[in-house]
C-alpha atoms as a PDB file:
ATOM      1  CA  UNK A   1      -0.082   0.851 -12.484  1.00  0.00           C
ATOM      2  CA  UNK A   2       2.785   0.088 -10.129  1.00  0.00           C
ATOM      3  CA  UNK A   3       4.479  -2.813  -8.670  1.00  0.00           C
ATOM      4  CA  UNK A   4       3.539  -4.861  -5.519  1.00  0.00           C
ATOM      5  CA  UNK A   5       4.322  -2.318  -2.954  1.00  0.00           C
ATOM      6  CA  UNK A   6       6.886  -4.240  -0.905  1.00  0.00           C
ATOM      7  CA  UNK A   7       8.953  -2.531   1.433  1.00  0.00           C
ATOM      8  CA  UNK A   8      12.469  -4.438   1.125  1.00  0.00           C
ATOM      9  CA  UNK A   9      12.571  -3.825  -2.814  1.00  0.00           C
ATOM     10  CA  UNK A  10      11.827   0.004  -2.235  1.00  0.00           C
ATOM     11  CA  UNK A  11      13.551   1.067   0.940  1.00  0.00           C
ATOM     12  CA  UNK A  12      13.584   4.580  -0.451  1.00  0.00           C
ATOM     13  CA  UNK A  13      10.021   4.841  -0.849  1.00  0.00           C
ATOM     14  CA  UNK A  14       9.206   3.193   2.358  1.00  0.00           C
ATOM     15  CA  UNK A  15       7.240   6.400   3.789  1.00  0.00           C
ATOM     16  CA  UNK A  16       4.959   6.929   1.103  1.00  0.00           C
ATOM     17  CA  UNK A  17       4.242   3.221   0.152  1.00  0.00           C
ATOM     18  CA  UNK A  18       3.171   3.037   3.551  1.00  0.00           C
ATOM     19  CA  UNK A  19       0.938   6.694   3.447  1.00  0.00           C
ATOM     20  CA  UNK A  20      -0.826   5.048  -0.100  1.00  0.00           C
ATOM     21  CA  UNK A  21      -1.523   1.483   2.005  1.00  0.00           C
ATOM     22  CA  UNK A  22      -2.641   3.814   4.829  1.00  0.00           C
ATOM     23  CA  UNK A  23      -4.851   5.712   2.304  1.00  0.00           C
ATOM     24  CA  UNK A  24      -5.940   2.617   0.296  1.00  0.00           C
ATOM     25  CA  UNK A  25      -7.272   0.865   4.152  1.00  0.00           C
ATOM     26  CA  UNK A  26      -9.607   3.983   4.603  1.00  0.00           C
ATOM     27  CA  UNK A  27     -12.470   2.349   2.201  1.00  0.00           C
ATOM     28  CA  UNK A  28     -13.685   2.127  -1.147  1.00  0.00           C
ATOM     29  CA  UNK A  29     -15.276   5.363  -1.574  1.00  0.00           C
ATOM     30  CA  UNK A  30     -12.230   6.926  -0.011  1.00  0.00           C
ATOM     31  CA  UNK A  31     -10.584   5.416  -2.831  1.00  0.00           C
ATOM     32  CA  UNK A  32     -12.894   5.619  -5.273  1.00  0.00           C
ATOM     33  CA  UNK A  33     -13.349   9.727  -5.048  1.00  0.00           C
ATOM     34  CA  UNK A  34      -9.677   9.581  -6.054  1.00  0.00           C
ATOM     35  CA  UNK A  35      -8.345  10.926  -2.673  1.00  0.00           C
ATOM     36  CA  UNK A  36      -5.397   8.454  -2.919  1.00  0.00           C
ATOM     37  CA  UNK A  37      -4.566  10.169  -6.431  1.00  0.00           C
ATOM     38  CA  UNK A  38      -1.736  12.072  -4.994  1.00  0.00           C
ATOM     39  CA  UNK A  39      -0.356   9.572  -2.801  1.00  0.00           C
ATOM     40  CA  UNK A  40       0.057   7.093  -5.933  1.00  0.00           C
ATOM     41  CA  UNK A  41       1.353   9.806  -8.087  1.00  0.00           C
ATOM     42  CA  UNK A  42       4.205  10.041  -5.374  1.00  0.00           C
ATOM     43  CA  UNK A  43       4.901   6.164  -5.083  1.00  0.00           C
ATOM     44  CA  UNK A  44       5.024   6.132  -8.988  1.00  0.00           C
ATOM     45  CA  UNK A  45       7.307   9.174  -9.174  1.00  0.00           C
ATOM     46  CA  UNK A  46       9.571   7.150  -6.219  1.00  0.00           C
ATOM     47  CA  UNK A  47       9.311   4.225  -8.107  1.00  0.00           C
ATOM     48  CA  UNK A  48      10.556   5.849 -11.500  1.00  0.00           C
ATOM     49  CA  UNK A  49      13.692   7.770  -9.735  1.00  0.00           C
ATOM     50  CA  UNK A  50      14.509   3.936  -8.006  1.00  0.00           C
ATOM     51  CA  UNK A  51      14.688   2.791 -11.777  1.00  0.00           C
ATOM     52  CA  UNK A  52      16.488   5.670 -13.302  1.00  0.00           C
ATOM     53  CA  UNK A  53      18.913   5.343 -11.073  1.00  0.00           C
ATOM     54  CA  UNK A  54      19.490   1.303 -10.911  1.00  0.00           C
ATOM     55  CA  UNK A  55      19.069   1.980 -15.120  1.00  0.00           C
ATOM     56  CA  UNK A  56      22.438   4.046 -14.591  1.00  0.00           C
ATOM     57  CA  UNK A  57      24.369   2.159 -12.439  1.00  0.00           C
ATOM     58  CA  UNK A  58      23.497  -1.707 -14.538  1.00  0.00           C
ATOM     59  CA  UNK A  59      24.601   0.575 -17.246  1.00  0.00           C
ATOM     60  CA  UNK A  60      27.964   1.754 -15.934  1.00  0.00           C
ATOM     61  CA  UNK A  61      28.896  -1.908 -14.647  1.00  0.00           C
ATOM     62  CA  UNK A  62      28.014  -2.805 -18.753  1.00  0.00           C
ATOM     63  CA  UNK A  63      29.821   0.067 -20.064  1.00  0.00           C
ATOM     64  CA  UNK A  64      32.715  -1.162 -17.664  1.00  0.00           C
ATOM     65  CA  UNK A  65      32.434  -5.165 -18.824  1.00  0.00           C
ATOM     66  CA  UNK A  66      31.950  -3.534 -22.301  1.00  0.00           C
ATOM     67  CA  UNK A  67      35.565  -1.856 -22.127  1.00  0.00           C
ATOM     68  CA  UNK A  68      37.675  -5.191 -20.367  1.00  0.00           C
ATOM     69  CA  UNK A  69      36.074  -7.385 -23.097  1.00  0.00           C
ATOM     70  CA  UNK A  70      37.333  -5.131 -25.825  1.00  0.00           C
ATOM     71  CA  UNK A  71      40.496  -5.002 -24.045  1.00  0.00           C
ATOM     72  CA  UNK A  72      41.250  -8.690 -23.556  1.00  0.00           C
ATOM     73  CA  UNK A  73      39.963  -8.845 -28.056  1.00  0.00           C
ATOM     74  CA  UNK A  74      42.703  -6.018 -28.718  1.00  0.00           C
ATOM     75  CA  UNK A  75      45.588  -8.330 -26.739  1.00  0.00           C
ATOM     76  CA  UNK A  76      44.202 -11.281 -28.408  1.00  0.00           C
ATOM     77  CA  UNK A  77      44.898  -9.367 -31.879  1.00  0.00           C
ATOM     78  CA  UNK A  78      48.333  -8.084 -31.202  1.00  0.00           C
ATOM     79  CA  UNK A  79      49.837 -11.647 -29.996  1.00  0.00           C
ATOM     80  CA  UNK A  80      48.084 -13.275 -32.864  1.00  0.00           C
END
């Protein structure tokens, strides 16, 4: 299952968010004979290389905080 599709949270999957909705508005049975299947595989794949890389870069920023806070605890030591 994937997240609402909403274009301003996933500007790099704009184009095939937009070819699943486009897919998804031909019917039911369209639908339902799984001929969507690749177009949802695509915005999932999108959607899991958006998170791997916002994973990396919140983890970078907390390795970075990580590193001053154990900076400003080592001066604290040394001028106790």
């Amino acid at each position: 299952m994937h997240s609402h599709l909403i274009p301003h949270k996933h500007p790099g999957c704009l184009d095939v968010m937009l070819a699943l909705e486009e897919c998804h508005s031909k019917g039911f049975i369209h639908k339902a004979l799984g001929q969507c299947n690749d177009y949802k595989r695509q915005v999932n794949a999108c959607f899991a290389e958006e998170r791997k890389a916002m994973t990396k870069a919140h983890r970078e920023i907390a390795m970075a905080k990580r590193r001053q806070t154990e900076a400003s605890w080592k001066e604290i030591e040394q001028n106790s």
